[in-house]
PDB file of N, CA and C in Angstrom:
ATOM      1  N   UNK A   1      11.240  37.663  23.710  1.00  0.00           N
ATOM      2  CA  UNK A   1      10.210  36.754  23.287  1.00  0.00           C
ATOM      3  C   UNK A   1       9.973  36.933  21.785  1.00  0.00           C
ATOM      4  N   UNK A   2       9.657  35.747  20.936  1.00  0.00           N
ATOM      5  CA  UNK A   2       9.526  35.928  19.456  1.00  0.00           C
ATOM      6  C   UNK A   2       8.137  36.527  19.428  1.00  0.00           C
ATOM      7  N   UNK A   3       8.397  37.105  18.100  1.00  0.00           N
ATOM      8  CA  UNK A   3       7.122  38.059  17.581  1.00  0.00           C
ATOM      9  C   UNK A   3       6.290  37.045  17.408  1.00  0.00           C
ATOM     10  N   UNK A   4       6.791  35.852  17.215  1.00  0.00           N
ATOM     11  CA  UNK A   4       5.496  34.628  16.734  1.00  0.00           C
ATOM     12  C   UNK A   4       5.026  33.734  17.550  1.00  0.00           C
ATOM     13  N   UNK A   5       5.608  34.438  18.854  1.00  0.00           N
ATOM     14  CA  UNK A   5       5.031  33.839  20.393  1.00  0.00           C
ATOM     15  C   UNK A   5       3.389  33.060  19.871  1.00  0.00           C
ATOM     16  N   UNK A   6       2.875  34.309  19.810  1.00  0.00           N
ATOM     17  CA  UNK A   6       1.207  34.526  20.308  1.00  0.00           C
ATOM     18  C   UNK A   6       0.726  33.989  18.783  1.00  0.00           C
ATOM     19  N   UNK A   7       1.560  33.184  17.724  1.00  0.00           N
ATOM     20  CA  UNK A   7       0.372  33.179  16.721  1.00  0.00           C
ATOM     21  C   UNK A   7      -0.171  31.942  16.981  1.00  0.00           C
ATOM     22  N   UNK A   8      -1.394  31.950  16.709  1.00  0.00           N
ATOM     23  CA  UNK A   8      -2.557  30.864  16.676  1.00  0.00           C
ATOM     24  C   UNK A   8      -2.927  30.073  15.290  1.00  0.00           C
ATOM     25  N   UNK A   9      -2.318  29.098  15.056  1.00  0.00           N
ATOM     26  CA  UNK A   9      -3.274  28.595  14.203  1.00  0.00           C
ATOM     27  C   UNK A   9      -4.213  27.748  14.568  1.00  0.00           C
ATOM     28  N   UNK A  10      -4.848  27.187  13.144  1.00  0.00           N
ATOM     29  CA  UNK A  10      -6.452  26.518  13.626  1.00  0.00           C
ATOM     30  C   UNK A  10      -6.205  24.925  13.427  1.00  0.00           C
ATOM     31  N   UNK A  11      -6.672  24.188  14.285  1.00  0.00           N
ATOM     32  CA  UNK A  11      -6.619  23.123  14.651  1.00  0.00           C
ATOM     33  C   UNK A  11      -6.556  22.385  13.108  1.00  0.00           C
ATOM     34  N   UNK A  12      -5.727  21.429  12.785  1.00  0.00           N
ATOM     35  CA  UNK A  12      -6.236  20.918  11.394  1.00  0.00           C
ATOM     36  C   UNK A  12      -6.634  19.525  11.268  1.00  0.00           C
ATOM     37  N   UNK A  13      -8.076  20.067  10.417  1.00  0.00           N
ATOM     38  CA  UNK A  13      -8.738  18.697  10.850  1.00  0.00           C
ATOM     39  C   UNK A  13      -8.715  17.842   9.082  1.00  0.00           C
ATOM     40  N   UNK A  14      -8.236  16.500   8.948  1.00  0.00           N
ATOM     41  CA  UNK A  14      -7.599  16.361   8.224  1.00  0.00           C
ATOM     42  C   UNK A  14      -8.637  14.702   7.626  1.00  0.00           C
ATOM     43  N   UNK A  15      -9.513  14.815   6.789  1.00  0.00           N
ATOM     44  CA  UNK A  15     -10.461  13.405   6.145  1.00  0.00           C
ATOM     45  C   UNK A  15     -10.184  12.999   5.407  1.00  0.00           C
ATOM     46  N   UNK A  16      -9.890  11.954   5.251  1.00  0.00           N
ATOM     47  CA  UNK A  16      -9.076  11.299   4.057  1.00  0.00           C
ATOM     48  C   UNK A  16     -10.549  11.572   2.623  1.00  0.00           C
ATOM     49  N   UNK A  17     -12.234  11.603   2.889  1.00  0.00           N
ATOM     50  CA  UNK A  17     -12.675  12.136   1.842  1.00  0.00           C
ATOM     51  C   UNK A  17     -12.062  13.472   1.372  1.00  0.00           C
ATOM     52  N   UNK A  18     -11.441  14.183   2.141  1.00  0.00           N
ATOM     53  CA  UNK A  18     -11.661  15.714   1.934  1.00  0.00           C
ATOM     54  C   UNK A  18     -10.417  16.034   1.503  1.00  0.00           C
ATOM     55  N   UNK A  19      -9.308  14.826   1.423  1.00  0.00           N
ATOM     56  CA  UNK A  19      -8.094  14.866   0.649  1.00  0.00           C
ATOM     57  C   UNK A  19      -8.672  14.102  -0.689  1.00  0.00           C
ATOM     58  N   UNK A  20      -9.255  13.742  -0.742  1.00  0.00           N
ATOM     59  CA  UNK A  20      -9.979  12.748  -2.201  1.00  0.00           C
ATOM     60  C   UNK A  20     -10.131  14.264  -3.097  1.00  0.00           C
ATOM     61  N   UNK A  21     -11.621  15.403  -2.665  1.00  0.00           N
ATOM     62  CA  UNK A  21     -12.086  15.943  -3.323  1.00  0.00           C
ATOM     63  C   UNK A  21     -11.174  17.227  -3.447  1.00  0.00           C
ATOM     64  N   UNK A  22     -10.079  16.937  -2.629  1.00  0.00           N
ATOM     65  CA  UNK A  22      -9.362  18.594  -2.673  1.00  0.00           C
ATOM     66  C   UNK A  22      -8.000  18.041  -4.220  1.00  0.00           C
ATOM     67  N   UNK A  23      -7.198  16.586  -4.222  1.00  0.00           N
ATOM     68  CA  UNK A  23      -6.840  16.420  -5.018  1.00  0.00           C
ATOM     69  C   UNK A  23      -7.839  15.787  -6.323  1.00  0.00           C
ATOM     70  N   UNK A  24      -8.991  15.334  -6.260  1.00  0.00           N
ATOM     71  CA  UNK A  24      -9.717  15.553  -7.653  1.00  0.00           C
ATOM     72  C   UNK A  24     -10.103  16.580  -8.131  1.00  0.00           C
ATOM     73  N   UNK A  25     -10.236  17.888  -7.577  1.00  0.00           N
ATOM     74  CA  UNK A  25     -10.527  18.965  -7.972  1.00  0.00           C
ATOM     75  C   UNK A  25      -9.193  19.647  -8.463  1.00  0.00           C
ATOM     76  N   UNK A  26      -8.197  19.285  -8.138  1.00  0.00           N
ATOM     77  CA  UNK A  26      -6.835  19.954  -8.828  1.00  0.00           C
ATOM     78  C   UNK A  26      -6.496  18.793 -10.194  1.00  0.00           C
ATOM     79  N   UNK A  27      -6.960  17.421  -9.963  1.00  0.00           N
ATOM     80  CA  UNK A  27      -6.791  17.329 -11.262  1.00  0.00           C
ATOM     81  C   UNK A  27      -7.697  17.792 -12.584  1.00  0.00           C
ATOM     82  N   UNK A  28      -8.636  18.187 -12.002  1.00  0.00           N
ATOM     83  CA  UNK A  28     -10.219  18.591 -12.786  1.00  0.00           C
ATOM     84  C   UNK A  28      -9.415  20.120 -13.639  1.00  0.00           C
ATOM     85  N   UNK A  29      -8.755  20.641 -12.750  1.00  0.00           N
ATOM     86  CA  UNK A  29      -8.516  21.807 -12.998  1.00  0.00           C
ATOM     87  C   UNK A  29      -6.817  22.226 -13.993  1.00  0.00           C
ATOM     88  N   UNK A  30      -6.429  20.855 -13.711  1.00  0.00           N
ATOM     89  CA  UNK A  30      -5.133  20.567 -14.724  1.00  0.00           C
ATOM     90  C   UNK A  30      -5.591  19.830 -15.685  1.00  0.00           C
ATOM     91  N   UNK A  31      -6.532  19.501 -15.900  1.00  0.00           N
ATOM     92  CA  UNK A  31      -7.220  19.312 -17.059  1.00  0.00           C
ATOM     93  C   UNK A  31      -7.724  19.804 -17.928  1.00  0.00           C
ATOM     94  N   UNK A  32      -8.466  20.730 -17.410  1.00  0.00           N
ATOM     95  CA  UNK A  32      -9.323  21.809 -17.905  1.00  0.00           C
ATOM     96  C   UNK A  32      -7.787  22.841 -18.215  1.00  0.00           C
ATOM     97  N   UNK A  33      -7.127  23.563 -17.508  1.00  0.00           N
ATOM     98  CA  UNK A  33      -5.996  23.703 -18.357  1.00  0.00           C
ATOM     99  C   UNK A  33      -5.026  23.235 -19.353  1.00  0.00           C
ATOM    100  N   UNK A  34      -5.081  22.363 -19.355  1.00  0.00           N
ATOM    101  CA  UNK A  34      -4.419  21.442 -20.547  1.00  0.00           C
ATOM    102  C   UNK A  34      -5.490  21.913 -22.219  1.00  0.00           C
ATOM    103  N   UNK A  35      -6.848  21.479 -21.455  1.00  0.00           N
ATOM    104  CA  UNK A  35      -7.812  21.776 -22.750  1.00  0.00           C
ATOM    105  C   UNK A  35      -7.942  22.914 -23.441  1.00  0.00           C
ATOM    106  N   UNK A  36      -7.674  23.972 -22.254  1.00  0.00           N
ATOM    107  CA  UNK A  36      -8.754  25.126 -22.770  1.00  0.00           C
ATOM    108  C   UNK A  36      -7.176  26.214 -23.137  1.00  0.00           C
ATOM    109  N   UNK A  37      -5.569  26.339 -22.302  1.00  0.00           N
ATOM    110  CA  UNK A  37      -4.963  26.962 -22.887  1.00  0.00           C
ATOM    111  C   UNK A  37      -4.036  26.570 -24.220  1.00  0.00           C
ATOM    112  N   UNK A  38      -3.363  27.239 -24.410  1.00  0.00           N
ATOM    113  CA  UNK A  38      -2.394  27.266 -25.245  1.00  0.00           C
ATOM    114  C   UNK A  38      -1.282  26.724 -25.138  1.00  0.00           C
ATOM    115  N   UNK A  39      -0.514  26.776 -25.777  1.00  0.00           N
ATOM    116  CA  UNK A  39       0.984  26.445 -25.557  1.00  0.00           C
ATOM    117  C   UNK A  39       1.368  27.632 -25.033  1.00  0.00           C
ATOM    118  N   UNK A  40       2.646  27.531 -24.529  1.00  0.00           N
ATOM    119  CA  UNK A  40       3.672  26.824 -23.733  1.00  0.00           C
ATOM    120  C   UNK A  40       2.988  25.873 -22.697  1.00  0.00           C
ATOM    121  N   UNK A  41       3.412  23.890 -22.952  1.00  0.00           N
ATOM    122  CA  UNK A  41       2.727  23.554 -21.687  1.00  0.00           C
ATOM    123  C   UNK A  41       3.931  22.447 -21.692  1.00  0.00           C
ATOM    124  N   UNK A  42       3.821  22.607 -20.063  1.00  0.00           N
ATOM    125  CA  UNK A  42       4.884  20.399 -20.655  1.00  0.00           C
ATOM    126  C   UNK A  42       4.008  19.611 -20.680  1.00  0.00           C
ATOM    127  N   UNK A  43       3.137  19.151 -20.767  1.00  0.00           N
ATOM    128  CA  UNK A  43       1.947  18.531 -21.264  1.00  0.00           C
ATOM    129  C   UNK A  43       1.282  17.781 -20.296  1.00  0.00           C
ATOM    130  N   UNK A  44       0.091  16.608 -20.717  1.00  0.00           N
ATOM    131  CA  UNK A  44      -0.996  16.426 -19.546  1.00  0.00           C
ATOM    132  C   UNK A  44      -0.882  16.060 -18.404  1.00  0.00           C
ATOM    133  N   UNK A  45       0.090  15.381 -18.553  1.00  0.00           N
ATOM    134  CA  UNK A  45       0.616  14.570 -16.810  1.00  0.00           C
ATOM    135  C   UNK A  45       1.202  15.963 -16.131  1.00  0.00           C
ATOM    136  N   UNK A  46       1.654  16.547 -16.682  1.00  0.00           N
ATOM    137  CA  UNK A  46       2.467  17.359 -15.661  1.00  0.00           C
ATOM    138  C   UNK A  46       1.344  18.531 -15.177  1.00  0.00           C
ATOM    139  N   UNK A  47       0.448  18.821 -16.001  1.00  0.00           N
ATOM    140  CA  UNK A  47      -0.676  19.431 -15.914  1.00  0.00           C
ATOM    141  C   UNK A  47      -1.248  19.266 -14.655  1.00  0.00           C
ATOM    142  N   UNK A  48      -1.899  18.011 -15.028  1.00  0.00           N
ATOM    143  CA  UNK A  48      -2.296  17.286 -14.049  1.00  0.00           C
ATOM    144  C   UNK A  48      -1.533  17.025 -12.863  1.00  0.00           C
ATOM    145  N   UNK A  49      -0.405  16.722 -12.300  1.00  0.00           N
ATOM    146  CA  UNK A  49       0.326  16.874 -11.482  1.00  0.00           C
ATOM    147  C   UNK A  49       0.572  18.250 -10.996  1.00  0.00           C
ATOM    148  N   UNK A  50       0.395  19.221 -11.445  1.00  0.00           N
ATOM    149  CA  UNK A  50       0.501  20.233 -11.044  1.00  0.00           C
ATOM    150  C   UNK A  50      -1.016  21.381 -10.694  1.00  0.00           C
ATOM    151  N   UNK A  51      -1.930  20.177 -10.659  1.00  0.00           N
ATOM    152  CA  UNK A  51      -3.000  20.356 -10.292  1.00  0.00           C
ATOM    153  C   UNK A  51      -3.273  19.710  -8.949  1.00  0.00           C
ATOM    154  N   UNK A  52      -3.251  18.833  -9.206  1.00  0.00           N
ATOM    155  CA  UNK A  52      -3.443  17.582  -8.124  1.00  0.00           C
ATOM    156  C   UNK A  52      -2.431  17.984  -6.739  1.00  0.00           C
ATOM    157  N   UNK A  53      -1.252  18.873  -6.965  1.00  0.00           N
ATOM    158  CA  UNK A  53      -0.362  19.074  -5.759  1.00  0.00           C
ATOM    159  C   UNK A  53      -0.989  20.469  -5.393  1.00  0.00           C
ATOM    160  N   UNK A  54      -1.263  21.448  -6.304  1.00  0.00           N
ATOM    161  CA  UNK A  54      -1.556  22.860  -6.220  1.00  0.00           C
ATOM    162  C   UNK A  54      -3.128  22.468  -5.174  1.00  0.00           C
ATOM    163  N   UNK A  55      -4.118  21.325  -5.477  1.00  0.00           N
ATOM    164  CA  UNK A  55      -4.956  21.124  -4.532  1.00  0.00           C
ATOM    165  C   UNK A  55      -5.048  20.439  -3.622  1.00  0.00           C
ATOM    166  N   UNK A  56      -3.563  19.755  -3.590  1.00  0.00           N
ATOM    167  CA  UNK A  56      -3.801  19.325  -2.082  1.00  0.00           C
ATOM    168  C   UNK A  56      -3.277  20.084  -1.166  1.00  0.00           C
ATOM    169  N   UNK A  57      -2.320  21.128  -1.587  1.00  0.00           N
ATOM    170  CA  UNK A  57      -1.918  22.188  -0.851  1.00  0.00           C
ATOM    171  C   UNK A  57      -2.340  23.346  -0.144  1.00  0.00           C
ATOM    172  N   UNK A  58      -3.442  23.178  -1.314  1.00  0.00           N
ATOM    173  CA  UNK A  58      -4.641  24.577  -0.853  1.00  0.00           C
ATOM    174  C   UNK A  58      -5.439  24.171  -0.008  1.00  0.00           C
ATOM    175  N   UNK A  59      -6.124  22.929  -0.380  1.00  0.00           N
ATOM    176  CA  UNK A  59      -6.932  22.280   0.649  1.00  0.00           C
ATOM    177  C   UNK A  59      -6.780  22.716   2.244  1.00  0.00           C
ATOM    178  N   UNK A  60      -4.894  21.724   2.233  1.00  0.00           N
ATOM    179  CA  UNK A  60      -4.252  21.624   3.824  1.00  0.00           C
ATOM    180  C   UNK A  60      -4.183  23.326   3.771  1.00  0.00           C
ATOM    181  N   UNK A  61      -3.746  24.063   3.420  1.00  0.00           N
ATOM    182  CA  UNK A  61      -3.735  25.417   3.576  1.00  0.00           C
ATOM    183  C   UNK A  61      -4.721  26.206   4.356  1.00  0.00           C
ATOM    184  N   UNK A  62      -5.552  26.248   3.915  1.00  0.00           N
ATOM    185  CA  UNK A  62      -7.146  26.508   4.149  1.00  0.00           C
ATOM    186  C   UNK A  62      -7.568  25.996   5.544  1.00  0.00           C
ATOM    187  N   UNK A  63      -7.261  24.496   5.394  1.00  0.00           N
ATOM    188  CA  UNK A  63      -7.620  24.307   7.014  1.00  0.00           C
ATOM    189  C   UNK A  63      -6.488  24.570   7.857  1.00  0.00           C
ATOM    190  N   UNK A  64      -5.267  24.846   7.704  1.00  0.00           N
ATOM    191  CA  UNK A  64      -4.079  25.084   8.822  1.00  0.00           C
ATOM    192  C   UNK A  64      -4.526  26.620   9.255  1.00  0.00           C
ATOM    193  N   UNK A  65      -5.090  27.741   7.996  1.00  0.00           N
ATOM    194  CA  UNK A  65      -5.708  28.783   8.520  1.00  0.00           C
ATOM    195  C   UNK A  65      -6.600  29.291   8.931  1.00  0.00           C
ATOM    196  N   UNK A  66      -7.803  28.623   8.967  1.00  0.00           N
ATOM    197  CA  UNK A  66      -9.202  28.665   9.000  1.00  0.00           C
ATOM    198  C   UNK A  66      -9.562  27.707  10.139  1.00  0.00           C
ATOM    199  N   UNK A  67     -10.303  28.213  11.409  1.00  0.00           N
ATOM    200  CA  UNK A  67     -10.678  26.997  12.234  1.00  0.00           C
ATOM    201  C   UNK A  67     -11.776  26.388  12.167  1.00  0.00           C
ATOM    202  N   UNK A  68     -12.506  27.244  11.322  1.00  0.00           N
ATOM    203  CA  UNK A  68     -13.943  26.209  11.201  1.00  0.00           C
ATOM    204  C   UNK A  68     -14.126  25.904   9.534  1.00  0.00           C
ATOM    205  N   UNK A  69     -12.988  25.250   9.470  1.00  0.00           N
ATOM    206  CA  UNK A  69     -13.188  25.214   8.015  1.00  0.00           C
ATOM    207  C   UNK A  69     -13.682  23.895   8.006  1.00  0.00           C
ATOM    208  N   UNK A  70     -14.699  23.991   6.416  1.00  0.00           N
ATOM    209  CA  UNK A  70     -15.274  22.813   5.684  1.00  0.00           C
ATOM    210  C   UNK A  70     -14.867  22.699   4.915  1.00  0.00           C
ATOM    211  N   UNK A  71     -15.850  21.374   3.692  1.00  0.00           N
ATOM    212  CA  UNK A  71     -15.282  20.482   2.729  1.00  0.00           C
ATOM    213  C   UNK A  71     -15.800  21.777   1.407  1.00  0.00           C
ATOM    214  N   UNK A  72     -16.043  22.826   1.548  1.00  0.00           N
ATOM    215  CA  UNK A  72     -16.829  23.687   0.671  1.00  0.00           C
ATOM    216  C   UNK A  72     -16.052  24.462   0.733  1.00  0.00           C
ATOM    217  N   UNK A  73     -15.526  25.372   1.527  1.00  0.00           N
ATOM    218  CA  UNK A  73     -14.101  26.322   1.294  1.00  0.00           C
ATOM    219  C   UNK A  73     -12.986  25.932   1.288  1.00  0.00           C
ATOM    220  N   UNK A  74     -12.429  24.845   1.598  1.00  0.00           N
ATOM    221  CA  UNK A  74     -11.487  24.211   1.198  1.00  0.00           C
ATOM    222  C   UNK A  74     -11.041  23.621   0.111  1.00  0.00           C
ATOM    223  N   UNK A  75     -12.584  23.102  -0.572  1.00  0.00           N
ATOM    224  CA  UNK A  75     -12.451  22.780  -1.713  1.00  0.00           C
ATOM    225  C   UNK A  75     -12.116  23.806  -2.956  1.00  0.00           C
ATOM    226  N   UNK A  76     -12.788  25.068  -2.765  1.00  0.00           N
ATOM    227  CA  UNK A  76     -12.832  26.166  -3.214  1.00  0.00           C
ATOM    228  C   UNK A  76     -11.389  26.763  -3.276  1.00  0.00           C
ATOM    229  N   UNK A  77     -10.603  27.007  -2.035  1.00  0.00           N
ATOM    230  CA  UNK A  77      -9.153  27.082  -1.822  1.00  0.00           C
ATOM    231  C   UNK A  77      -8.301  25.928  -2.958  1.00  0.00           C
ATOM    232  N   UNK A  78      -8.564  24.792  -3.211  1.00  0.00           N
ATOM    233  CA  UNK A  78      -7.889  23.920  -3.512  1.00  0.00           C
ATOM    234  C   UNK A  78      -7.930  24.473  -5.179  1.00  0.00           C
ATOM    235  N   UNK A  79      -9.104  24.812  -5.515  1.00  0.00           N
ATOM    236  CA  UNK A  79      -9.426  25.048  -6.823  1.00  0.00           C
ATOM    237  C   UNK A  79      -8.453  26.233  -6.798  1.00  0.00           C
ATOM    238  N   UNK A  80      -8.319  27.463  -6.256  1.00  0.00           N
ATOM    239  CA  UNK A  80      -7.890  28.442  -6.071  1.00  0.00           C
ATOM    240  C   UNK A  80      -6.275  27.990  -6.833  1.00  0.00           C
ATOM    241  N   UNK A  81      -5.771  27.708  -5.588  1.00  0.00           N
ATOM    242  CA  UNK A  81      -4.510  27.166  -5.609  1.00  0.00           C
ATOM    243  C   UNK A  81      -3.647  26.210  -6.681  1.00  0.00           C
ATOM    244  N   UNK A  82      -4.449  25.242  -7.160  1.00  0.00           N
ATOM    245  CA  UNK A  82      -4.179  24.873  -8.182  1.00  0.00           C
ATOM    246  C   UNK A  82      -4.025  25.219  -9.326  1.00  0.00           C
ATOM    247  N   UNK A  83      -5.128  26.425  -9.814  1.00  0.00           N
ATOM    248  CA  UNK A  83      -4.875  27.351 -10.859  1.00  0.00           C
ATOM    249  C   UNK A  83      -3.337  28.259 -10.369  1.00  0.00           C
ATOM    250  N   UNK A  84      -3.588  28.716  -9.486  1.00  0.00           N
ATOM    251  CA  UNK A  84      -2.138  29.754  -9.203  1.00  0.00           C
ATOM    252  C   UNK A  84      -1.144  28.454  -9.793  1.00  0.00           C
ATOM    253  N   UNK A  85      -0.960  27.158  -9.443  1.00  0.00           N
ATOM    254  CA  UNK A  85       0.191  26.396  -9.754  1.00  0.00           C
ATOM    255  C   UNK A  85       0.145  26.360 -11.532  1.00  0.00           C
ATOM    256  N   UNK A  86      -0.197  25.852 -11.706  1.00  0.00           N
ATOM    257  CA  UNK A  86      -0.779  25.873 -13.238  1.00  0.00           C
ATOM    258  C   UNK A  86      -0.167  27.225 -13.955  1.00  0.00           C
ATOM    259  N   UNK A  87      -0.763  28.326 -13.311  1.00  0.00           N
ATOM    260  CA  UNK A  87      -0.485  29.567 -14.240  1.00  0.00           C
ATOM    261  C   UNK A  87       1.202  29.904 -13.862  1.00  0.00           C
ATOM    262  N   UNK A  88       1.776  29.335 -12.958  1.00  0.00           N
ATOM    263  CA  UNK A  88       2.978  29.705 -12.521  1.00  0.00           C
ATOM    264  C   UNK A  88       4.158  28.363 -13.223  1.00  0.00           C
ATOM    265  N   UNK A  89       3.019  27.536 -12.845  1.00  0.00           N
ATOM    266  CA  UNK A  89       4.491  26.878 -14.165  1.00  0.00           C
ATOM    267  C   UNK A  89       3.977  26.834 -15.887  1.00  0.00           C
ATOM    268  N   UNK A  90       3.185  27.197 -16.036  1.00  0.00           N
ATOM    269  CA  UNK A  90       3.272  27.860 -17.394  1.00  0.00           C
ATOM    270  C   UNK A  90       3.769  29.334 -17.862  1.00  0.00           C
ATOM    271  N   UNK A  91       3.853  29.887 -17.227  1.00  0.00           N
ATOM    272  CA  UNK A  91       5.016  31.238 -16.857  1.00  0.00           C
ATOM    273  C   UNK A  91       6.273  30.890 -16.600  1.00  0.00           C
ATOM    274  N   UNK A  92       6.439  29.752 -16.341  1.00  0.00           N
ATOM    275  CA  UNK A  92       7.890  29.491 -15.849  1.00  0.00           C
ATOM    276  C   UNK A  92       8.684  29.064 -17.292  1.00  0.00           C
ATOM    277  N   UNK A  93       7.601  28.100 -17.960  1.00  0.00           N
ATOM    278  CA  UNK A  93       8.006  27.571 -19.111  1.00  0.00           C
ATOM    279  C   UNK A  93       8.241  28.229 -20.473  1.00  0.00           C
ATOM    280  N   UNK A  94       7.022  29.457 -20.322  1.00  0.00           N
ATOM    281  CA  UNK A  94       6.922  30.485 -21.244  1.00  0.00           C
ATOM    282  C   UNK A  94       8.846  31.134 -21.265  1.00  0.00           C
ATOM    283  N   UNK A  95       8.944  31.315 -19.695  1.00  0.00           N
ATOM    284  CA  UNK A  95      10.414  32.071 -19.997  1.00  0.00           C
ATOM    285  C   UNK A  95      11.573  31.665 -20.185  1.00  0.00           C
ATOM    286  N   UNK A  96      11.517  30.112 -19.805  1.00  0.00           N
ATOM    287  CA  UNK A  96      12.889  29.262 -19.904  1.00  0.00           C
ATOM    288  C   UNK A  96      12.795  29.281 -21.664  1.00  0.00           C
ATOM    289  N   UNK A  97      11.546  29.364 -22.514  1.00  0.00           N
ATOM    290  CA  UNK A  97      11.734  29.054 -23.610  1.00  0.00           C
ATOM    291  C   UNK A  97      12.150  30.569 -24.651  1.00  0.00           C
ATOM    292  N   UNK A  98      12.060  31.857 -24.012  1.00  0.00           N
ATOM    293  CA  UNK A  98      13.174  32.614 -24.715  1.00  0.00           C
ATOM    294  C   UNK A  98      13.984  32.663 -24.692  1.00  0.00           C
TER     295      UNK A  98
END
């Protein structure tokens, strides 16, 4: 029997508001990176795109693991997540460029 017989995840409950505020909050947040760092960046769209995916990912994330999840930790996750995307492809870019 697989070791991953018995895992449980949590039901995912899926609002088209709660995909609104999980990808406006990743673009809020590829924005606010665009503004506030430095270079190395590929610039605003991609920023932003890499906000906007980093929170819709976290969002669905959050609720695929969490069973009583709301529009308040999810949203929070989304914010989360989107920064991790952000800081990871600006690390990515930092090194392709030595």
């Amino acid at each position: 029997m697989s070791m991953f017989a018995n895992l449980m995840f949590a039901n995912l409950v899926v609002e088209p508001a709660w995909i609104a505020a999980w990808v406006c909050s990743g673009l809020a947040m590829g924005w606010l990176a665009g503004r506030v760092t430095e270079e190395p960046s590929y610039g605003s769209i991609v920023d932003l795109f890499l906000g906007a995916i980093g929170g819709l990912l976290g969002g669905l994330a959050y609720g695929f693991f969490k069973s009583d999840s709301g529009l308040g930790g999810s949203t929070v996750m989304a914010i989360i997540v989107a920064c991790v995307f952000l800081v990871v492809g600006r690390f990515v870019l930092a090194r392709s460029n030595e």
